[in-house]
Protein backbone atom coordinates (compact mmCIF):
# COMPACT_ATOMS: atom_id res chain seq x y z
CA UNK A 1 0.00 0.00 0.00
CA UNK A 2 0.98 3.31 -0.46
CA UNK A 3 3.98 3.22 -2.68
CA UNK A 4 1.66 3.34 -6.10
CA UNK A 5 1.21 6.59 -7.86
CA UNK A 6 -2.59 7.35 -7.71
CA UNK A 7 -4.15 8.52 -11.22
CA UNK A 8 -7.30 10.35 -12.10
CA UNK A 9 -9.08 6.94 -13.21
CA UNK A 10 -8.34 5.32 -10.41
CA UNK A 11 -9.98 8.75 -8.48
CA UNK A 12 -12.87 8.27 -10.26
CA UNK A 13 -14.03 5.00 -10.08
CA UNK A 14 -13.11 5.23 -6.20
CA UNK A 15 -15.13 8.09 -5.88
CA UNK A 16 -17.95 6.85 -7.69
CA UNK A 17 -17.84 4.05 -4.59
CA UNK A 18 -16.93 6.09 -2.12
CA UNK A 19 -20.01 8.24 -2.27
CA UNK A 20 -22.25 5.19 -1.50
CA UNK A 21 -20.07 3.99 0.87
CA UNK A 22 -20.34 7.49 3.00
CA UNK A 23 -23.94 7.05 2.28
CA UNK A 24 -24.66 3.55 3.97
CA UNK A 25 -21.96 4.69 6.68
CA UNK A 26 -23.81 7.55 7.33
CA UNK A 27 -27.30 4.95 8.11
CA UNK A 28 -24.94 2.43 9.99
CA UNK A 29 -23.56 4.85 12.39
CA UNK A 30 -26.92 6.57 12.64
CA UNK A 31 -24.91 10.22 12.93
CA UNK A 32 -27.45 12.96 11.68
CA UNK A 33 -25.81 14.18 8.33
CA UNK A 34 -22.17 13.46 6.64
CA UNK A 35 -20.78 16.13 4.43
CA UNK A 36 -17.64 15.08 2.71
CA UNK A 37 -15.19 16.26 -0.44
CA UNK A 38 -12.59 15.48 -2.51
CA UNK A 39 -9.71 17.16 -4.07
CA UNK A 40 -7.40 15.81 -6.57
CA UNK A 41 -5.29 17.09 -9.12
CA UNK A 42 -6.13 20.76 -9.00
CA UNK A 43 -9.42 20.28 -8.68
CA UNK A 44 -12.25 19.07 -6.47
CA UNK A 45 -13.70 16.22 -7.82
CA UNK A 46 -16.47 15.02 -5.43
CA UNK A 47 -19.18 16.86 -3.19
CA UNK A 48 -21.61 15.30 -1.68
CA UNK A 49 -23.73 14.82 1.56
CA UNK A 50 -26.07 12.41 3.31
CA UNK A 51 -28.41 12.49 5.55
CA UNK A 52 -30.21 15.27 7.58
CA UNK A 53 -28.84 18.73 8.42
CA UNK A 54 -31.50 18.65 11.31
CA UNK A 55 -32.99 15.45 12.77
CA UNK A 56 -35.94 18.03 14.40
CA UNK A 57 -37.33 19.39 11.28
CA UNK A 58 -35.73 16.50 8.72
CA UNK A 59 -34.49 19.08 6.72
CA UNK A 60 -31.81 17.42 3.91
CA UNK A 61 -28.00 17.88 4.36
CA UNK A 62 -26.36 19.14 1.16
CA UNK A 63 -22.95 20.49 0.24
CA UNK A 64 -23.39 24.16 1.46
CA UNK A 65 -24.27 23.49 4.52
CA UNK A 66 -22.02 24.91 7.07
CA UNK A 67 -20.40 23.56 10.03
CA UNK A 68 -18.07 24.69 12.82
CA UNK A 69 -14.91 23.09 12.27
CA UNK A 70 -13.20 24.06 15.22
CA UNK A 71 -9.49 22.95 15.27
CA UNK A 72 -8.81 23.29 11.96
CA UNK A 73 -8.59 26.81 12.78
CA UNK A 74 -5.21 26.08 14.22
CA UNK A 75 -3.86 25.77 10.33
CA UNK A 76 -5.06 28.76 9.91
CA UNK A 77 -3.60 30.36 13.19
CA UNK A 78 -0.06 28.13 12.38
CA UNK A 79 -0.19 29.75 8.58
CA UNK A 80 -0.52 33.18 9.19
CA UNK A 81 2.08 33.70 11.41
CA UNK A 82 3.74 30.88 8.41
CA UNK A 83 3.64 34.22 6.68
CA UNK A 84 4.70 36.88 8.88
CA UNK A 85 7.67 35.00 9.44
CA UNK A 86 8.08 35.06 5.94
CA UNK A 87 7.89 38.61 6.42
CA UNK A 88 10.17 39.55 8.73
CA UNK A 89 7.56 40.39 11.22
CA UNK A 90 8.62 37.73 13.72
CA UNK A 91 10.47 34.14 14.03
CA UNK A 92 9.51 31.42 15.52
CA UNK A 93 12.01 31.60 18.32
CA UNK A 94 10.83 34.53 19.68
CA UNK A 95 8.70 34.19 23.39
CA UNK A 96 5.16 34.79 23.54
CA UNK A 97 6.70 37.26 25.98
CA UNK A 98 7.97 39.57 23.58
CA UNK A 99 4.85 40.06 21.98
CA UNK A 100 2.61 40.58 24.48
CA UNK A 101 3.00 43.23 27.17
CA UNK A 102 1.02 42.22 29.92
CA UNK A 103 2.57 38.86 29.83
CA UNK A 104 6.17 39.95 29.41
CA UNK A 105 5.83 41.91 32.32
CA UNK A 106 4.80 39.83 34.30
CA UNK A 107 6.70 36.57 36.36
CA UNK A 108 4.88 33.98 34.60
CA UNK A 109 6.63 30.99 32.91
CA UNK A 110 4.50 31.53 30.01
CA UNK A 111 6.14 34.60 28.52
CA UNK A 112 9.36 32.70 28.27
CA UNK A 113 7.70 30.15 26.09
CA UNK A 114 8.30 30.46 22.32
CA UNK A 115 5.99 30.61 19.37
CA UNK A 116 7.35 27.30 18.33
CA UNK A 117 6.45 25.35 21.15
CA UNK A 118 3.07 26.99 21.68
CA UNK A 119 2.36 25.77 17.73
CA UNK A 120 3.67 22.13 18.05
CA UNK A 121 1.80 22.29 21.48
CA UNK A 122 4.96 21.59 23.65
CA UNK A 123 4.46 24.16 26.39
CA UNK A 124 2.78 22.02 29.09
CA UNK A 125 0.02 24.89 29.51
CA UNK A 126 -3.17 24.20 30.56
CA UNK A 127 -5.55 22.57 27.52
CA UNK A 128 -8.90 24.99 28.35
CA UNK A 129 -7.67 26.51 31.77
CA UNK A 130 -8.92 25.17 34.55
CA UNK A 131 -12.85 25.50 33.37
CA UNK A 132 -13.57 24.92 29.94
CA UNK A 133 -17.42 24.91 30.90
CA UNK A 134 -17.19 26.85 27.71
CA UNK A 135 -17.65 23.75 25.66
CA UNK A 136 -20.36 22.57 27.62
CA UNK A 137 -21.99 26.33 27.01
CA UNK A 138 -22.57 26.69 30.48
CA UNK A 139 -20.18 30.11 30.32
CA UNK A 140 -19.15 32.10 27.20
CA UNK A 141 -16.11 31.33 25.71
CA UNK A 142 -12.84 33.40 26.72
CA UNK A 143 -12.34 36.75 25.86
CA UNK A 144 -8.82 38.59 25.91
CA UNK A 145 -9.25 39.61 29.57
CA UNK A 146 -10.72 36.17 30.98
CA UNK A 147 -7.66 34.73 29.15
CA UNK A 148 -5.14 36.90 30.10
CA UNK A 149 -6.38 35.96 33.85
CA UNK A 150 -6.31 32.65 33.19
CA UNK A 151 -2.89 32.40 32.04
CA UNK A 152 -1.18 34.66 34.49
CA UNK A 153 -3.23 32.45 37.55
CA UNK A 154 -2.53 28.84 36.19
CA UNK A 155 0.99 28.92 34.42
CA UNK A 156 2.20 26.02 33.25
CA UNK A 157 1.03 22.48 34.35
CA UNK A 158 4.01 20.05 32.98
CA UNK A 159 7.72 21.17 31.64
CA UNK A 160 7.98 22.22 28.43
CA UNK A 161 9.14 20.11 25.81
CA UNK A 162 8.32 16.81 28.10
CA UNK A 163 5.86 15.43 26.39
CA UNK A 164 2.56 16.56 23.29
CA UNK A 165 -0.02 18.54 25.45
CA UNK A 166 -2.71 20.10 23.24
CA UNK A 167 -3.84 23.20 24.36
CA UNK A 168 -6.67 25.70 23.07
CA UNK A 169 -5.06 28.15 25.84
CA UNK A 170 -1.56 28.01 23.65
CA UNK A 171 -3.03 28.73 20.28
CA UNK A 172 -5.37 31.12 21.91
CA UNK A 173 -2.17 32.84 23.28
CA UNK A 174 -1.15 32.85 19.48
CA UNK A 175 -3.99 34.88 18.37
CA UNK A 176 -3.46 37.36 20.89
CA UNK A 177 0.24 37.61 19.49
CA UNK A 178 -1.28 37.97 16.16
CA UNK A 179 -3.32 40.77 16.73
CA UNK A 180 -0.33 42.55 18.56
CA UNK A 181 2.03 42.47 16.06
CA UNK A 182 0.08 43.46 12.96
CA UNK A 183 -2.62 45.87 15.12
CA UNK A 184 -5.89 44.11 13.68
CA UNK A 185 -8.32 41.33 14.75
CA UNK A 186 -6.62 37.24 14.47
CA UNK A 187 -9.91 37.50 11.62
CA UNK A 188 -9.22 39.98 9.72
CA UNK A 189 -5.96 38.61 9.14
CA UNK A 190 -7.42 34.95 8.24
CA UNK A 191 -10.15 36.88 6.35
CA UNK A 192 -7.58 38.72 4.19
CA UNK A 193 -4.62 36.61 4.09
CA UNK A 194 -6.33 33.03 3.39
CA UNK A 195 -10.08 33.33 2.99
CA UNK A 196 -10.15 35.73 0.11
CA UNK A 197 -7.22 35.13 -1.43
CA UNK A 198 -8.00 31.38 -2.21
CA UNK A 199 -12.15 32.41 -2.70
CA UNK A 200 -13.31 30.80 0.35
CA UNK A 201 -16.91 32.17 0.25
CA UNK A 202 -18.37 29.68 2.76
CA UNK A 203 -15.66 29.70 5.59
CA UNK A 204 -15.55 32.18 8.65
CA UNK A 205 -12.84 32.82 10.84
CA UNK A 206 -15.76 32.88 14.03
CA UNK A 207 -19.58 32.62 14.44
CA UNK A 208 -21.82 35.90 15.14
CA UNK A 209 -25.62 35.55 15.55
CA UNK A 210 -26.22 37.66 12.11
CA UNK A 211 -23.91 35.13 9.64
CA UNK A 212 -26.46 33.53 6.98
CA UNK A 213 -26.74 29.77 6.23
CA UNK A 214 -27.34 27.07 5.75
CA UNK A 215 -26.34 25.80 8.98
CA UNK A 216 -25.83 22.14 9.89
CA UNK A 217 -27.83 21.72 13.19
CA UNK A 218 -25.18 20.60 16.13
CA UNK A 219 -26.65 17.63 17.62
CA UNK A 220 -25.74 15.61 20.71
CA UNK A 221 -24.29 11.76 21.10
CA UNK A 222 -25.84 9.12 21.88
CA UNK A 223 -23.40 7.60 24.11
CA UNK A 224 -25.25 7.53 27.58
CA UNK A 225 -28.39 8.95 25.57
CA UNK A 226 -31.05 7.51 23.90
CA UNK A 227 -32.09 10.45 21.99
CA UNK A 228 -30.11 13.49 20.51
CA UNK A 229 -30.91 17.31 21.18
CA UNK A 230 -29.56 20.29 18.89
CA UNK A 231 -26.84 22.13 20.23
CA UNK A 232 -26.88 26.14 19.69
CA UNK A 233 -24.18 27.93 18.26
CA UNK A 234 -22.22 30.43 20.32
CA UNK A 235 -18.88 32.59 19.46
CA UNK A 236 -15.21 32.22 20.59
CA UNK A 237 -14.30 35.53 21.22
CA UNK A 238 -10.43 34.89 22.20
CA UNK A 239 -10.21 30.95 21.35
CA UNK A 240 -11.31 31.83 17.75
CA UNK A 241 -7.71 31.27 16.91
CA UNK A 242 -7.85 27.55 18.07
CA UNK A 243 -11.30 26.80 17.52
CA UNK A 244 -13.22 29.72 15.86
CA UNK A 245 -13.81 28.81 12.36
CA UNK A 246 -16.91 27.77 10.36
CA UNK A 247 -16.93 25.77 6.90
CA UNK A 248 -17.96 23.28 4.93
CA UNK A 249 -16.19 20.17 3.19
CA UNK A 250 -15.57 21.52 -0.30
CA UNK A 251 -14.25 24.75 1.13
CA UNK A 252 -11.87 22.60 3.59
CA UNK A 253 -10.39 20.82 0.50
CA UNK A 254 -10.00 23.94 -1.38
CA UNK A 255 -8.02 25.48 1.79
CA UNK A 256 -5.85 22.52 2.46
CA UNK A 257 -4.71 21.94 -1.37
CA UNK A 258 -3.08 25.23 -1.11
CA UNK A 259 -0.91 23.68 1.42
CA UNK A 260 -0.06 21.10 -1.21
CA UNK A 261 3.48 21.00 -2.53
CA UNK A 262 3.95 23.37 -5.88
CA UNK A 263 0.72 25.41 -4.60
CA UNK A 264 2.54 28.78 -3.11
CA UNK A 265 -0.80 30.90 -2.65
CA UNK A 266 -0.51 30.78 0.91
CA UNK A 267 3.41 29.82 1.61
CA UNK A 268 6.46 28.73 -0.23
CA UNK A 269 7.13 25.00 0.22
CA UNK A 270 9.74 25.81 2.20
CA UNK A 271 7.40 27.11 4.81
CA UNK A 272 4.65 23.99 4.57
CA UNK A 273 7.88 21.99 5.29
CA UNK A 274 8.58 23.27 8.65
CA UNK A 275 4.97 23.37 9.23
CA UNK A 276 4.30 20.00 8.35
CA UNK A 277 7.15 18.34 9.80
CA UNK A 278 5.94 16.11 12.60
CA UNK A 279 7.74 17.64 15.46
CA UNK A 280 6.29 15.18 18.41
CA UNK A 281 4.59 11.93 18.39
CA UNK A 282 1.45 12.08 20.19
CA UNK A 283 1.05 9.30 22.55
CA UNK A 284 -1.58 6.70 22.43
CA UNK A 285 -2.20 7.33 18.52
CA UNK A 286 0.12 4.77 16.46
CA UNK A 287 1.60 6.86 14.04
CA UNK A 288 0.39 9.85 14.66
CA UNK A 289 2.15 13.21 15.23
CA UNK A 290 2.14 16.80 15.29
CA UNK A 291 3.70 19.60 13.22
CA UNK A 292 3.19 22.97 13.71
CA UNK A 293 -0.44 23.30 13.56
CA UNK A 294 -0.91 20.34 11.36
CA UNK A 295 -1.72 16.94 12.58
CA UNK A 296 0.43 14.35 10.76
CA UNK A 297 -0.87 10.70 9.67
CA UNK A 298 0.05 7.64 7.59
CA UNK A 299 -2.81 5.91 6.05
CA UNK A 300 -2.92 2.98 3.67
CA UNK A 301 0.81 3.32 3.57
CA UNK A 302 1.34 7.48 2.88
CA UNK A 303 1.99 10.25 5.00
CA UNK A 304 -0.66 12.64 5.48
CA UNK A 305 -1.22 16.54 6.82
CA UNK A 306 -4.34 17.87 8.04
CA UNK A 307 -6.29 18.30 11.42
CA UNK A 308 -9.61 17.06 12.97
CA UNK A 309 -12.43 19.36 14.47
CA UNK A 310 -14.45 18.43 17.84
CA UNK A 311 -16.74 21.04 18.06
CA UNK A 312 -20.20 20.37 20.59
CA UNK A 313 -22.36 18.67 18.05
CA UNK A 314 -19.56 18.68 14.75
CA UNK A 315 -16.97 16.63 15.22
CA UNK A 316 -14.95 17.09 11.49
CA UNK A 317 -11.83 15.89 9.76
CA UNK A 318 -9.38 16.98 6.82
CA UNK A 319 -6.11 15.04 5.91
CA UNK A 320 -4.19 15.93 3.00
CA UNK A 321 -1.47 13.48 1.17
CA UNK A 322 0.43 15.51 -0.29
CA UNK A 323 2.87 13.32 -2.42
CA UNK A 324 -0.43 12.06 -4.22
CA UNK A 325 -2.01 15.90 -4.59
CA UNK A 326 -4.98 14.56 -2.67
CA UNK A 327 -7.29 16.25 0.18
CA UNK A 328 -10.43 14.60 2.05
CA UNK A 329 -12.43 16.37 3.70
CA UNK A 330 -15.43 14.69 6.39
CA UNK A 331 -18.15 16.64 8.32
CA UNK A 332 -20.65 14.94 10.79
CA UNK A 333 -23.12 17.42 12.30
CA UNK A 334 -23.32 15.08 16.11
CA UNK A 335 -20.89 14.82 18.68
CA UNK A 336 -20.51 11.20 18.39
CA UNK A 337 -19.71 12.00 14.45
CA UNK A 338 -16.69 9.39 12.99
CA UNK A 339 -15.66 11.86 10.68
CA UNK A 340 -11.71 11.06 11.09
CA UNK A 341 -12.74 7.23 10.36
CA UNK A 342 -14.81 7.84 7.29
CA UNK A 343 -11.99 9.75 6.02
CA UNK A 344 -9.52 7.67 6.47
CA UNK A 345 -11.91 5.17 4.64
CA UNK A 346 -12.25 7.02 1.55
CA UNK A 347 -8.61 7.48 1.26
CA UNK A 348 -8.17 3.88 1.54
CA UNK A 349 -10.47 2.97 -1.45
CA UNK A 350 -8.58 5.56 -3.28
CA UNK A 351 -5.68 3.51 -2.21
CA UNK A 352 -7.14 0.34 -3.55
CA UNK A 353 -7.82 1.68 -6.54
CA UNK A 354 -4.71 3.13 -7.71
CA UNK A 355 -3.31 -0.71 -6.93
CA UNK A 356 -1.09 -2.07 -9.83
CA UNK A 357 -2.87 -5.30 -11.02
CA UNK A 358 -1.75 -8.01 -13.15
CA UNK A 359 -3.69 -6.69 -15.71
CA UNK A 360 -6.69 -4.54 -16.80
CA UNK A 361 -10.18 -4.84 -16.96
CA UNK A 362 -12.01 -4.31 -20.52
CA UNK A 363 -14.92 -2.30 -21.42
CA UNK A 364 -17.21 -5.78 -21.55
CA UNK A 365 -15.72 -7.07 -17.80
CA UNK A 366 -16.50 -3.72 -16.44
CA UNK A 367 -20.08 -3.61 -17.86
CA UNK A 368 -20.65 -7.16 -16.63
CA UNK A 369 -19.55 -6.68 -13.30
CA UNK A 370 -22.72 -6.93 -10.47
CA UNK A 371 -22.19 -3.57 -9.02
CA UNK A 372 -24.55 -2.34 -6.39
CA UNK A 373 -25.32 -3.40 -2.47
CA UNK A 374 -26.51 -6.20 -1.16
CA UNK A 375 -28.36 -7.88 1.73
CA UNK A 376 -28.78 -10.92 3.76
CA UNK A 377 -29.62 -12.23 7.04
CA UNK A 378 -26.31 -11.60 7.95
CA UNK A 379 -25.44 -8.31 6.76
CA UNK A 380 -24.65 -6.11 3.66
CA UNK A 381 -22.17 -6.81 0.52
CA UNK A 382 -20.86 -4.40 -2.15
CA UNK A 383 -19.70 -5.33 -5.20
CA UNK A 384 -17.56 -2.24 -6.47
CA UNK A 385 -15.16 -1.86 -9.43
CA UNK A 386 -11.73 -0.06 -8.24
CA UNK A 387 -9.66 0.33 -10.89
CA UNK A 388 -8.57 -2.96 -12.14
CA UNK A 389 -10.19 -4.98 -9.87
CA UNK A 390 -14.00 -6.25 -9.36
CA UNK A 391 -13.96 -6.39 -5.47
CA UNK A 392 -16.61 -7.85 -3.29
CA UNK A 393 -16.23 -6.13 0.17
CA UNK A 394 -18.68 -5.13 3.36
CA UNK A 395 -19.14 -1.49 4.18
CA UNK A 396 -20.81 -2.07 7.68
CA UNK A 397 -17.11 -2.18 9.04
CA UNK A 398 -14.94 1.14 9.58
CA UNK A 399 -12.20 0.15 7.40
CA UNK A 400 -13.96 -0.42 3.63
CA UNK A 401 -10.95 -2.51 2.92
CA UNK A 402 -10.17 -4.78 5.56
CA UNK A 403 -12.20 -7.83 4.17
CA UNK A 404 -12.08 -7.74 0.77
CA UNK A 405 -12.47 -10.55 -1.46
CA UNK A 406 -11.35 -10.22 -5.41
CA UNK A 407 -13.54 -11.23 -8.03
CA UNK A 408 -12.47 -12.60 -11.53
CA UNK A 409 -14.72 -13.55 -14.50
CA UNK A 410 -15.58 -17.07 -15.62
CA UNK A 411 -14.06 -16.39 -19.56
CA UNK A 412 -17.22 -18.88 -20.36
CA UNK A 413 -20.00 -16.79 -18.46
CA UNK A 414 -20.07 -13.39 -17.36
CA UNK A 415 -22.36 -14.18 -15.12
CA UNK A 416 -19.91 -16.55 -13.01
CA UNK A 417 -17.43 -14.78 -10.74
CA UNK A 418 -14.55 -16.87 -8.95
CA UNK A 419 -13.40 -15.09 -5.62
CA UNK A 420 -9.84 -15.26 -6.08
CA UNK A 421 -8.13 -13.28 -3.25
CA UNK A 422 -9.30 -12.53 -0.20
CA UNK A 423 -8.99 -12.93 4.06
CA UNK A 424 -8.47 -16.54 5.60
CA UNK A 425 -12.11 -16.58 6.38
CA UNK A 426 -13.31 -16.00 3.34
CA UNK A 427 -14.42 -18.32 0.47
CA UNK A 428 -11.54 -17.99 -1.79
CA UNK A 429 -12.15 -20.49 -4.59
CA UNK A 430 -15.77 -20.53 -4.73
CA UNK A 431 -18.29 -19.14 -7.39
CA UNK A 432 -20.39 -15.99 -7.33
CA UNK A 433 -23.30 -16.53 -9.35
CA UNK A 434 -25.39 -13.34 -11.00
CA UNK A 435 -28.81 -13.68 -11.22
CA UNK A 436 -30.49 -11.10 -13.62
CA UNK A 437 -34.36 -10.57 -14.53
CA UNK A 438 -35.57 -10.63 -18.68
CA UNK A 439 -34.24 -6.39 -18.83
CA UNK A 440 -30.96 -7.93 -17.52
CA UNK A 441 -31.45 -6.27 -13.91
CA UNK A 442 -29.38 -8.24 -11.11
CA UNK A 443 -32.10 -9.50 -8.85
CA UNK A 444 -29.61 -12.05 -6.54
CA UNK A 445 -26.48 -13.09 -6.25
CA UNK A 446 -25.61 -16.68 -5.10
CA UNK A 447 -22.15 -16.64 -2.98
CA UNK A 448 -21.73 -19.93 -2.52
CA UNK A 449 -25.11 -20.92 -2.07
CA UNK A 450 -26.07 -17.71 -0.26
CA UNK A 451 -28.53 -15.93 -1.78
CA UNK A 452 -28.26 -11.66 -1.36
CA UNK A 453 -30.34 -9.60 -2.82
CA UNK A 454 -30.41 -5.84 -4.19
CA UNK A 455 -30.60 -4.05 -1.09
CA UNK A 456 -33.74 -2.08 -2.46
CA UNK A 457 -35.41 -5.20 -2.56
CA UNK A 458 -34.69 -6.85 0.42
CA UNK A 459 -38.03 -7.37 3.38
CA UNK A 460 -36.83 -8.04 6.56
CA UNK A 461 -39.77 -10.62 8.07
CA UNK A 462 -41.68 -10.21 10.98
CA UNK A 463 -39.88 -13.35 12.53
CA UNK A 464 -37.00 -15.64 11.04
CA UNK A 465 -38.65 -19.19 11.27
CA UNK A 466 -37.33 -22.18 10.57
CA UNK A 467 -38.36 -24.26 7.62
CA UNK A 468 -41.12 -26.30 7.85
């Protein structure tokens, strides 16, 4: 995995799959709505959604709707000051300190920490402060005084540079050193130094009562709950700068492609380097690491760049790859949402697609292959072509690929199907037989002596009996 280039054909017929696939996920995991996107090759290739944007009313999810994406405003936060380092208006090296007054004058270990370790969260400072009823809504969200307060009464918690603690209260901190050095709002610079410049019409650098929608309904989990409620939607204030910003998939791919390599919009490559350089592996989380304001990945095999959102009711996820020139982009509007596990999904069908086979399926093989869903007793099936294979696999699990089984052609029949590679528990060797009605409609498949039907047409009784 991982070490195949990944072309636009193979894109495309992943896609194609991958948008059902986000579909039935979204029914399995009974989250509200999933928004999701996908850039490739200079140019978004897939927008879709599924699902509701508010279980309350039923309204429909679609691509404009807008979520909170929370964390992923720390790219934003890390990229800006990317670019006034690029500037000359600072380095990375300098202390927090420096920047801001109040905390340079006073004792606090804080204002010898340095921009660096506040961005690859290495400062062992408090994550919210010491309440962060904030993200329960049961107090607004810090502004620069609260925070200020905050910081000069708590300190630091652990030694810096011990260990990966993620704090809001860093990249807050970063905001606030923002705004002092250039003399205007952590927004406006977003607003005017990534937003319009890359045409970013439905992203917002914080939420205020008057924005317009469509607005994806924040809805709670249903982990100790047997019902969800909407969530309302409140502002940051002084933790917009780790957690402020509003978007929606398309607009999340469009952002992070700019941070592809080549793509010097935002930063030279030379910048996106040092940002995306994991700096510290975050414990607990094989293979994952932080940058500088980018959380760093391998899926399928290749490295990845990108962060994930937890906001109260939209929990969201964006990973980029960049030696393929690929972004995906998931948003789930409940707090329970597996947005970071659908996208890593989609990327690995992508994967599986761009797999070198030992040879190519034709134009007939193709048409003649059963694609579609399926259901049994025992679960679902999807036959999906990716690339050069015919695959049979199940999307009720989180990873699409983990059981698949390849199907070949009988050259005699295209109607008989030999499962040729698959898991130790599967039935490699055995026949898939396609059924098809006088119009040449699949109506069943026989695996083996199984029967599945077109998931459109299978009746779940009102009692499994046993035969008479």
């Amino acid at each position: 995995m991982g070490s195949h280039p990944i072309t636009r054909a193979a894109v495309d017929d992943a896609i194609r799959y991958a948008d059902r696939w986000l579909a039935f996920r979204q029914r399995a995991t009974r989250v509200p709505g999933v928004q999701a996107a996908v850039w490739f090759d200079g140019a978004l290739v897939l927008s879709t959604a599924h699902g509701l944007a508010d279980e309350g009313t039923g309204e429909a999810l679609t691509p404009a709707h807008r979520f909170r994406v929370a964390s992923h405003s720390k790219t934003m936060t890390a990229t800006v000051l990317a670019q006034m380092v690029e500037e000359g208006h600072l380095r990375l090296d300098d202390t927090v300190g420096a920047h801001l007054d109040w905390l340079g004058d006073s004792d606090s270990p804080v204002a010898d920490l340095t921009l660096f370790q506040l961005l690859a969260h290495a400062g062992g400072i408090p994550r919210d402060s010491a309440s962060s009823a904030h993200w329960q809504q049961e107090a607004p969200f810090l502004d620069a005084d609260t925070l200020a307060e905050r910081v000069l009464a708590e300190g630091v918690v652990t030694d810096p540079d011990v260990r990966f603690k993620y704090s809001n209260i860093g990249y807050s901190l970063l905001g606030q050193v923002i705004e002092a050095v250039t003399g205007r709002s952590w927004a406006e610079e977003v607003q005017e130094r990534i937003l319009d410049p890359l045409g970013l019409a439905d992203t917002g650098p914080d939420w205020t009562p008057d924005l317009d929608g469509p607005w994806a309904t924040a809805h709670t989990g249903l982990g100790w709950a047997d019902r969800r409620v909407p969530v309302d939607q409140v502002p940051t204030n002084a933790m917009a700068s780790a957690t402020g910003v509003w978007s929606t998939a398309a607009d999340l791919c469009t952002y992070m492609a700019a941070h592809l390599p080549g793509d010097e919009r935002l930063l030279t490559d030379a910048s996106k380097r040092r940002l995306q350089r994991p700096v510290q592996q975050v414990d607990g989380v094989p293979d994952g690491g932080y940058g500088l304001g980018f959380i760093t990945s391998r899926i399928a095999g290749r490295d990845g760049v990108g962060h994930n959102g937890g906001w109260a009711g939209h929990i969201t996820s964006t990973v980029a790859l960049p030696d393929a020139g690929l972004v995906v982009s998931v948003l789930t509007n409940a707090i329970d949402g597996p947005a970071p596990e659908l996208v890593e999904g989609v990327i690995r069908i992508i994967d599986a697609a761009a797999a070198p086979a030992d040879g190519t399926l034709d134009a007939d093989v193709r048409a003649a292959a059963p694609e579609g869903r399926y259901a049994w007793l025992w679960g679902v099936r999807d036959v999906a072509v990716l690339g050069e294979q015919v695959v049979l696999l199940s999307p009720t699990v989180p990873n699409p690929m983990a059981a698949t089984v390849r199907l070949e052609p009988d050259t005699e029949d295209p109607d008989r199907w030999v499962m040729v590679e698959g898991p130790g528990y599967a039935s490699v060797g055995e026949v898939v037989t396609v059924e098809r009605d006088g119009d040449g409609e699949v109506t069943a498949l026989d695996m083996s002596g199984t029967r599945i039907v077109p998931i459109d047409r299978a009746v779940l009784p009102d009692r499994v009996t046993a035969p008479q």
